[in-house]
N, C-alpha and C. Protein backbone atom coordinates (compact mmCIF):
# COMPACT_ATOMS: atom_id res chain seq x y z
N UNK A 1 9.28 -19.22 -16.38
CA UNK A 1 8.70 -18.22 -15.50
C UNK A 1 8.95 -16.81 -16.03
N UNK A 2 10.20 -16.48 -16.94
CA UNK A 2 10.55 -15.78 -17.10
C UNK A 2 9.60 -14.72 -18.19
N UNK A 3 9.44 -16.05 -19.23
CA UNK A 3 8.59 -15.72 -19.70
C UNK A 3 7.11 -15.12 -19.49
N UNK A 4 6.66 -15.74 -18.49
CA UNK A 4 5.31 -15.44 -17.63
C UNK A 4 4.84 -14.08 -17.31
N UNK A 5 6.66 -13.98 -16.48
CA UNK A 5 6.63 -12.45 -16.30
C UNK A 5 6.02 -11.13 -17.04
N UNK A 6 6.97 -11.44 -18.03
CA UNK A 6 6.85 -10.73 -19.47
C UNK A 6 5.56 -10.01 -19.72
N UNK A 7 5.17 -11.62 -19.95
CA UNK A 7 3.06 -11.23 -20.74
C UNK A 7 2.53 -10.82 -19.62
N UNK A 8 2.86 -10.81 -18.12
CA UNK A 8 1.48 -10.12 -17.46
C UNK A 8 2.28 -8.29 -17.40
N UNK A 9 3.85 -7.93 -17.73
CA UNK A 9 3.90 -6.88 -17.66
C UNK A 9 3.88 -6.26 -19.44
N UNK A 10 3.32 -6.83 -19.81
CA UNK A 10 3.39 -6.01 -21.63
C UNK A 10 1.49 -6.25 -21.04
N UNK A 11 1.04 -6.73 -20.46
CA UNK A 11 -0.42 -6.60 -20.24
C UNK A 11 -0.77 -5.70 -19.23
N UNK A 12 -0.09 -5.50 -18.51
CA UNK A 12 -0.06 -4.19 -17.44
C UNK A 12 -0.48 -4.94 -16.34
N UNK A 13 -0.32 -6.02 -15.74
CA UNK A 13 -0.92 -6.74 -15.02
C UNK A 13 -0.03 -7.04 -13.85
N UNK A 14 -0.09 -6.37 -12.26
CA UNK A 14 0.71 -6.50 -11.65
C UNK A 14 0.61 -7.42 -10.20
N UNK A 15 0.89 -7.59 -9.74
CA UNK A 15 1.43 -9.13 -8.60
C UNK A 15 1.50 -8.13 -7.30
N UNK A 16 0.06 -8.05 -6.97
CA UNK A 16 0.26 -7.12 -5.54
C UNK A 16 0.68 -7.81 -4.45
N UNK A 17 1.75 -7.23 -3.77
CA UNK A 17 2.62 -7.63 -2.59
C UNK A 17 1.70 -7.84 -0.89
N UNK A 18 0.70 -8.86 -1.44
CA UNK A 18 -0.02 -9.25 -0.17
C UNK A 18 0.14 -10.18 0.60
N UNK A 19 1.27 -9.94 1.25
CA UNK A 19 2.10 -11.42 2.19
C UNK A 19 0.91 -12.09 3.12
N UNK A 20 -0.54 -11.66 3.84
CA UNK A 20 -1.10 -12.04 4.62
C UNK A 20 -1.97 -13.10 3.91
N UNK A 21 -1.81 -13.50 2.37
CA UNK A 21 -2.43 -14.18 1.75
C UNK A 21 -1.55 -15.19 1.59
N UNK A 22 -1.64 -16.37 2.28
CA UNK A 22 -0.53 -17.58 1.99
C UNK A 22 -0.50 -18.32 0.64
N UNK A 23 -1.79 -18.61 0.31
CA UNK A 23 -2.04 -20.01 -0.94
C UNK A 23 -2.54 -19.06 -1.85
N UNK A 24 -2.58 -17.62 -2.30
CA UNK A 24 -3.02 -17.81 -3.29
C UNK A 24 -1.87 -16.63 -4.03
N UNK A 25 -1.60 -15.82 -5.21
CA UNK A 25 -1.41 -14.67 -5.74
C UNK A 25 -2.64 -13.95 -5.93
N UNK A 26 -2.34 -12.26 -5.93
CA UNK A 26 -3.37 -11.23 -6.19
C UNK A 26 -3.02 -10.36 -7.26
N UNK A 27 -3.25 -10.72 -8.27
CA UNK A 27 -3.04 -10.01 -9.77
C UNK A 27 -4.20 -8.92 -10.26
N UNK A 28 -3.70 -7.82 -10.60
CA UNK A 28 -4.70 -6.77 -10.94
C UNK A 28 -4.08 -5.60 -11.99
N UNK A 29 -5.41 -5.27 -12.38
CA UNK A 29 -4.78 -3.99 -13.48
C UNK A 29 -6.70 -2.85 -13.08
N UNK A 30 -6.07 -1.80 -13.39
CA UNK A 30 -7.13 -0.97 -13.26
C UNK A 30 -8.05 -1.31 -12.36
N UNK A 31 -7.62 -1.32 -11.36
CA UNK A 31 -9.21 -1.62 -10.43
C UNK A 31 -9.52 -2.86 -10.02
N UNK A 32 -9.18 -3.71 -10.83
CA UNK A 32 -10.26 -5.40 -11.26
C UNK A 32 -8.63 -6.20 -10.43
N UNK A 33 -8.94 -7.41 -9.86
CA UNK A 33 -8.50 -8.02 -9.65
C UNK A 33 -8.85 -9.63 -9.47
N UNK A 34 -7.67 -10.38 -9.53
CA UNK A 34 -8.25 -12.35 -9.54
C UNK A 34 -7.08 -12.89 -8.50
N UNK A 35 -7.48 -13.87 -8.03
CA UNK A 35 -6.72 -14.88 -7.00
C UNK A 35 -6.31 -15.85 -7.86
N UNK A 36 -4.80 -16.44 -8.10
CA UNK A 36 -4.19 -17.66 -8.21
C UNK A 36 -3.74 -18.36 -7.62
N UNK A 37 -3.69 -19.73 -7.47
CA UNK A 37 -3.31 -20.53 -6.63
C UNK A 37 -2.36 -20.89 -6.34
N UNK A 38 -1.47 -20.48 -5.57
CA UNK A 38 0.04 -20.69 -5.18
C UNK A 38 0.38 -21.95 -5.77
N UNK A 39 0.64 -23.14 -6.79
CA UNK A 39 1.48 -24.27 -6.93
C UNK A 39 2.29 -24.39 -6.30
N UNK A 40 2.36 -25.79 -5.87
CA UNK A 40 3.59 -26.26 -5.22
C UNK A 40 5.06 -26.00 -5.41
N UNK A 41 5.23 -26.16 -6.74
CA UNK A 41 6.49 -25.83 -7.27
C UNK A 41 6.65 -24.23 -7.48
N UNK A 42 5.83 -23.05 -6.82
CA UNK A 42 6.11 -22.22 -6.59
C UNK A 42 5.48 -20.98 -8.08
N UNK A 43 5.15 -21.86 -8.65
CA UNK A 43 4.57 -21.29 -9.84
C UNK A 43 3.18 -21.40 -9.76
N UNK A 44 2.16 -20.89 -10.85
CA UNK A 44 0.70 -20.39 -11.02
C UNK A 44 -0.22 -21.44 -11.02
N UNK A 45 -1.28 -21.84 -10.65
CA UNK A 45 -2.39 -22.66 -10.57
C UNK A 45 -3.71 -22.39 -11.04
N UNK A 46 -4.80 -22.90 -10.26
CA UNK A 46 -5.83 -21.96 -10.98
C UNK A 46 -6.08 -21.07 -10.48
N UNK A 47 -7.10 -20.58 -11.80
CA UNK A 47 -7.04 -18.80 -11.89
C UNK A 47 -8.86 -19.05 -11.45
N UNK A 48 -8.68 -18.39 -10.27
CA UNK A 48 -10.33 -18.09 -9.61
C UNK A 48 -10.61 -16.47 -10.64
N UNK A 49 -12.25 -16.33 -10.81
CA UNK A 49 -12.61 -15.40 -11.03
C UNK A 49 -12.51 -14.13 -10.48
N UNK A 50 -12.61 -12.83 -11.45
CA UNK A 50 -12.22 -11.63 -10.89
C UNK A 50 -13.25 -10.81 -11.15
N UNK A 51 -12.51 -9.96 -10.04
CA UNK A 51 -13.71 -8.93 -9.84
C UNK A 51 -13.00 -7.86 -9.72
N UNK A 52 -13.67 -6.89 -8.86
CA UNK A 52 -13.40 -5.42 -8.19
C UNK A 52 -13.08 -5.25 -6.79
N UNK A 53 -11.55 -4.28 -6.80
CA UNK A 53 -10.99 -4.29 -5.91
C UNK A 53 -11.84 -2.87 -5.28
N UNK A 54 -12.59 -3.18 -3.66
CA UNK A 54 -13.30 -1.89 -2.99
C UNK A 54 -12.09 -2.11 -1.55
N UNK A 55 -12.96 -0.73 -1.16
CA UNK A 55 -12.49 -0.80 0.34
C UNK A 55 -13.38 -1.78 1.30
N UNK A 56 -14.05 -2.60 0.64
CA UNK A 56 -14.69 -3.56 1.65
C UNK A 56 -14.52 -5.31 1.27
N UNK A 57 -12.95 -4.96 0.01
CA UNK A 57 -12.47 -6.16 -0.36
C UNK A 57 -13.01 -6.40 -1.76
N UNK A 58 -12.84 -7.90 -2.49
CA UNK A 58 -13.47 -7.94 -3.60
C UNK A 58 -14.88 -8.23 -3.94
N UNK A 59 -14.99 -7.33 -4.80
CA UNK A 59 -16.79 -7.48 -5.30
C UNK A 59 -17.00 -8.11 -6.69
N UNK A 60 -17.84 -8.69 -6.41
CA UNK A 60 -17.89 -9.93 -8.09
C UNK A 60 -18.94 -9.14 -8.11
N UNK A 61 -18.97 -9.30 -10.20
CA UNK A 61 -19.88 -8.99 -10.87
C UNK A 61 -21.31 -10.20 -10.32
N UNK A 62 -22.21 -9.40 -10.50
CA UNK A 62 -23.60 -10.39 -10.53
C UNK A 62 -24.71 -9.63 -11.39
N UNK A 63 -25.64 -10.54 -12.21
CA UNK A 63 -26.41 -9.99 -12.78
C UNK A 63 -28.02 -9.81 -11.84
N UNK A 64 -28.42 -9.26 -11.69
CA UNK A 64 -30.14 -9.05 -11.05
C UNK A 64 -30.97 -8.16 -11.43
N UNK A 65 -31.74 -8.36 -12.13
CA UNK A 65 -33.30 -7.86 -12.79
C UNK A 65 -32.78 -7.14 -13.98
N UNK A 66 -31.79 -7.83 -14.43
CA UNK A 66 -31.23 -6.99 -16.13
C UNK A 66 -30.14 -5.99 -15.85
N UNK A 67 -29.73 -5.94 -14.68
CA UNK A 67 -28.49 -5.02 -14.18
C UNK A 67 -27.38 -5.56 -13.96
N UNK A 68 -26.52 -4.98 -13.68
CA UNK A 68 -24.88 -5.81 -13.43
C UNK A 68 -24.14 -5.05 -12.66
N UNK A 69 -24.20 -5.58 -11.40
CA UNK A 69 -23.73 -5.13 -10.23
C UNK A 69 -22.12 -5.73 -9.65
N UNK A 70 -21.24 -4.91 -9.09
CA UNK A 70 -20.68 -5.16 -8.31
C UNK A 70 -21.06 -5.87 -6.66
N UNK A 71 -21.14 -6.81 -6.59
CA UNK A 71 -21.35 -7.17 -4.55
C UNK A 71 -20.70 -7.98 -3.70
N UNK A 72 -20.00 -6.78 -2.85
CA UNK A 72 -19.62 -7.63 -1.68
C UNK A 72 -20.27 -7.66 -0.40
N UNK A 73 -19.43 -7.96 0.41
CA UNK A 73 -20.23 -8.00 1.74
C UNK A 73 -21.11 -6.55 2.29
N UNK A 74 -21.92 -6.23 1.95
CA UNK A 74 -22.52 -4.87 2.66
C UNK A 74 -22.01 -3.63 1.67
N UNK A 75 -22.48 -3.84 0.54
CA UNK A 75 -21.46 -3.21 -1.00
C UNK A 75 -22.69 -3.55 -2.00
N UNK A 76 -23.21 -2.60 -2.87
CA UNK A 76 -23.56 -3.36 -4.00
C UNK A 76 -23.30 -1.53 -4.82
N UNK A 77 -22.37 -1.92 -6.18
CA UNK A 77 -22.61 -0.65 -7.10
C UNK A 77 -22.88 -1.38 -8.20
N UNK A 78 -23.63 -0.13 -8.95
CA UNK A 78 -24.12 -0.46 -10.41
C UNK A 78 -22.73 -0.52 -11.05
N UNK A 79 -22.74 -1.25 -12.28
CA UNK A 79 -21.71 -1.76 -12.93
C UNK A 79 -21.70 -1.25 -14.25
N UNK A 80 -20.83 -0.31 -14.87
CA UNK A 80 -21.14 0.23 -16.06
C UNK A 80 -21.07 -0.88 -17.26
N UNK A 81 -21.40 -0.97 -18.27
CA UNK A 81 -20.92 -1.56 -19.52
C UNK A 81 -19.56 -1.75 -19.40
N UNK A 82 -19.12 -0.17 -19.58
CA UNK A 82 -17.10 0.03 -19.90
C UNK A 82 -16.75 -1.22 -18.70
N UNK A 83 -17.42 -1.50 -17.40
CA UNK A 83 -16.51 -1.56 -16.46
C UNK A 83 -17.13 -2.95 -16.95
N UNK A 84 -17.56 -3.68 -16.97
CA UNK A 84 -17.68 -5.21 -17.05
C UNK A 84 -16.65 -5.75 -18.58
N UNK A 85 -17.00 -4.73 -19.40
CA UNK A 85 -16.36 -5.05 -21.14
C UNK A 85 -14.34 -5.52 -20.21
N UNK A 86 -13.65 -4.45 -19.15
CA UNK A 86 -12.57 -3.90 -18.83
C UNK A 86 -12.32 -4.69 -18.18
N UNK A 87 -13.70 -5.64 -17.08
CA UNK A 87 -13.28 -6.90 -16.26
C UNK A 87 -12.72 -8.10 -17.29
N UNK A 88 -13.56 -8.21 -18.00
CA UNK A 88 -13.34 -9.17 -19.12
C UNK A 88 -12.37 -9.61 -20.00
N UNK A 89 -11.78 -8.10 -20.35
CA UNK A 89 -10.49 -8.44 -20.67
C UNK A 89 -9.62 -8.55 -19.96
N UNK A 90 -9.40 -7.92 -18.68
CA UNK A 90 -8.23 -8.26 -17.14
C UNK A 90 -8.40 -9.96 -17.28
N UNK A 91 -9.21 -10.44 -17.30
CA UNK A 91 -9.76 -11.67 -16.91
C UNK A 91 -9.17 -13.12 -18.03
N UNK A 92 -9.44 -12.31 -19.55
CA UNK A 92 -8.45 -12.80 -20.57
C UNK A 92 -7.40 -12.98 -20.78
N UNK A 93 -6.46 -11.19 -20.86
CA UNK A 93 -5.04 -11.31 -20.68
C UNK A 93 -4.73 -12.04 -19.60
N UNK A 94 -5.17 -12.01 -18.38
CA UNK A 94 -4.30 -13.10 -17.06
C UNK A 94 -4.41 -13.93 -17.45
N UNK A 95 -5.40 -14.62 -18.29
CA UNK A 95 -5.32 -16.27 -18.41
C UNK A 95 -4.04 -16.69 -19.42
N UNK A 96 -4.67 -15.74 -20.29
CA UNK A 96 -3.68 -15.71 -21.97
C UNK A 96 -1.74 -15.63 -21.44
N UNK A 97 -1.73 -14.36 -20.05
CA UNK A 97 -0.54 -14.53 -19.67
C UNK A 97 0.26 -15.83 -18.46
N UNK A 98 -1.08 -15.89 -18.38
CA UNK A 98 -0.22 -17.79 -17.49
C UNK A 98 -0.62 -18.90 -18.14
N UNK A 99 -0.90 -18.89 -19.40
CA UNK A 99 -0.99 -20.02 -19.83
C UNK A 99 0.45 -20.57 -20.01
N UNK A 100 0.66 -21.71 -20.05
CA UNK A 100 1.82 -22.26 -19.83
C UNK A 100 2.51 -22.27 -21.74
């Protein structure tokens, strides 16, 4: 575990303190964030897809008519290049840092 630690903080990747979420972890860096699945034994599971942390919760990327949008519930922003290239790698390093 110790190790685990490590790679998500040399990745800048931090473990937001959201107790109202029972089964899963909320890992994020710059903005972007992903849900993991609480394991039984108290350690990492799977890694659901990430998105963007708004004030109306998380917004997944989606593509429509050649654009790439952020959308959540009653939410849709245009999605820059930088910001999808920036999801992508959040999305890498977390995996790369819980891989076992």
């Amino acid at each position: 575990m110790e190790e685990i630690l490590a790679r998500l903080a040399a990745a800048n990747i931090q473990l937001l303190p959201l107790t109202h979420i029972e089964n899963h972890f909320v890992f994020e860096r710059d903005g972007f964030i992903s849900l993991v699945e609480r394991a039984r034994d108290g350690g990492f599971g799977r890694i659901g897809a990430a998105g963007l942390l708004t004030e109306r919760g998380m917004a997944m990327p989606i593509e429509r008519s050649s654009r790439m949008l952020f959308v959540a519930k009653g939410l849709e922003l245009e999605a820059t290049g930088q910001q999808i290239a920036a999801l992508r790698a959040f999305d890498s390093d977390l995996r790369a840092a819980l891989a076992p």
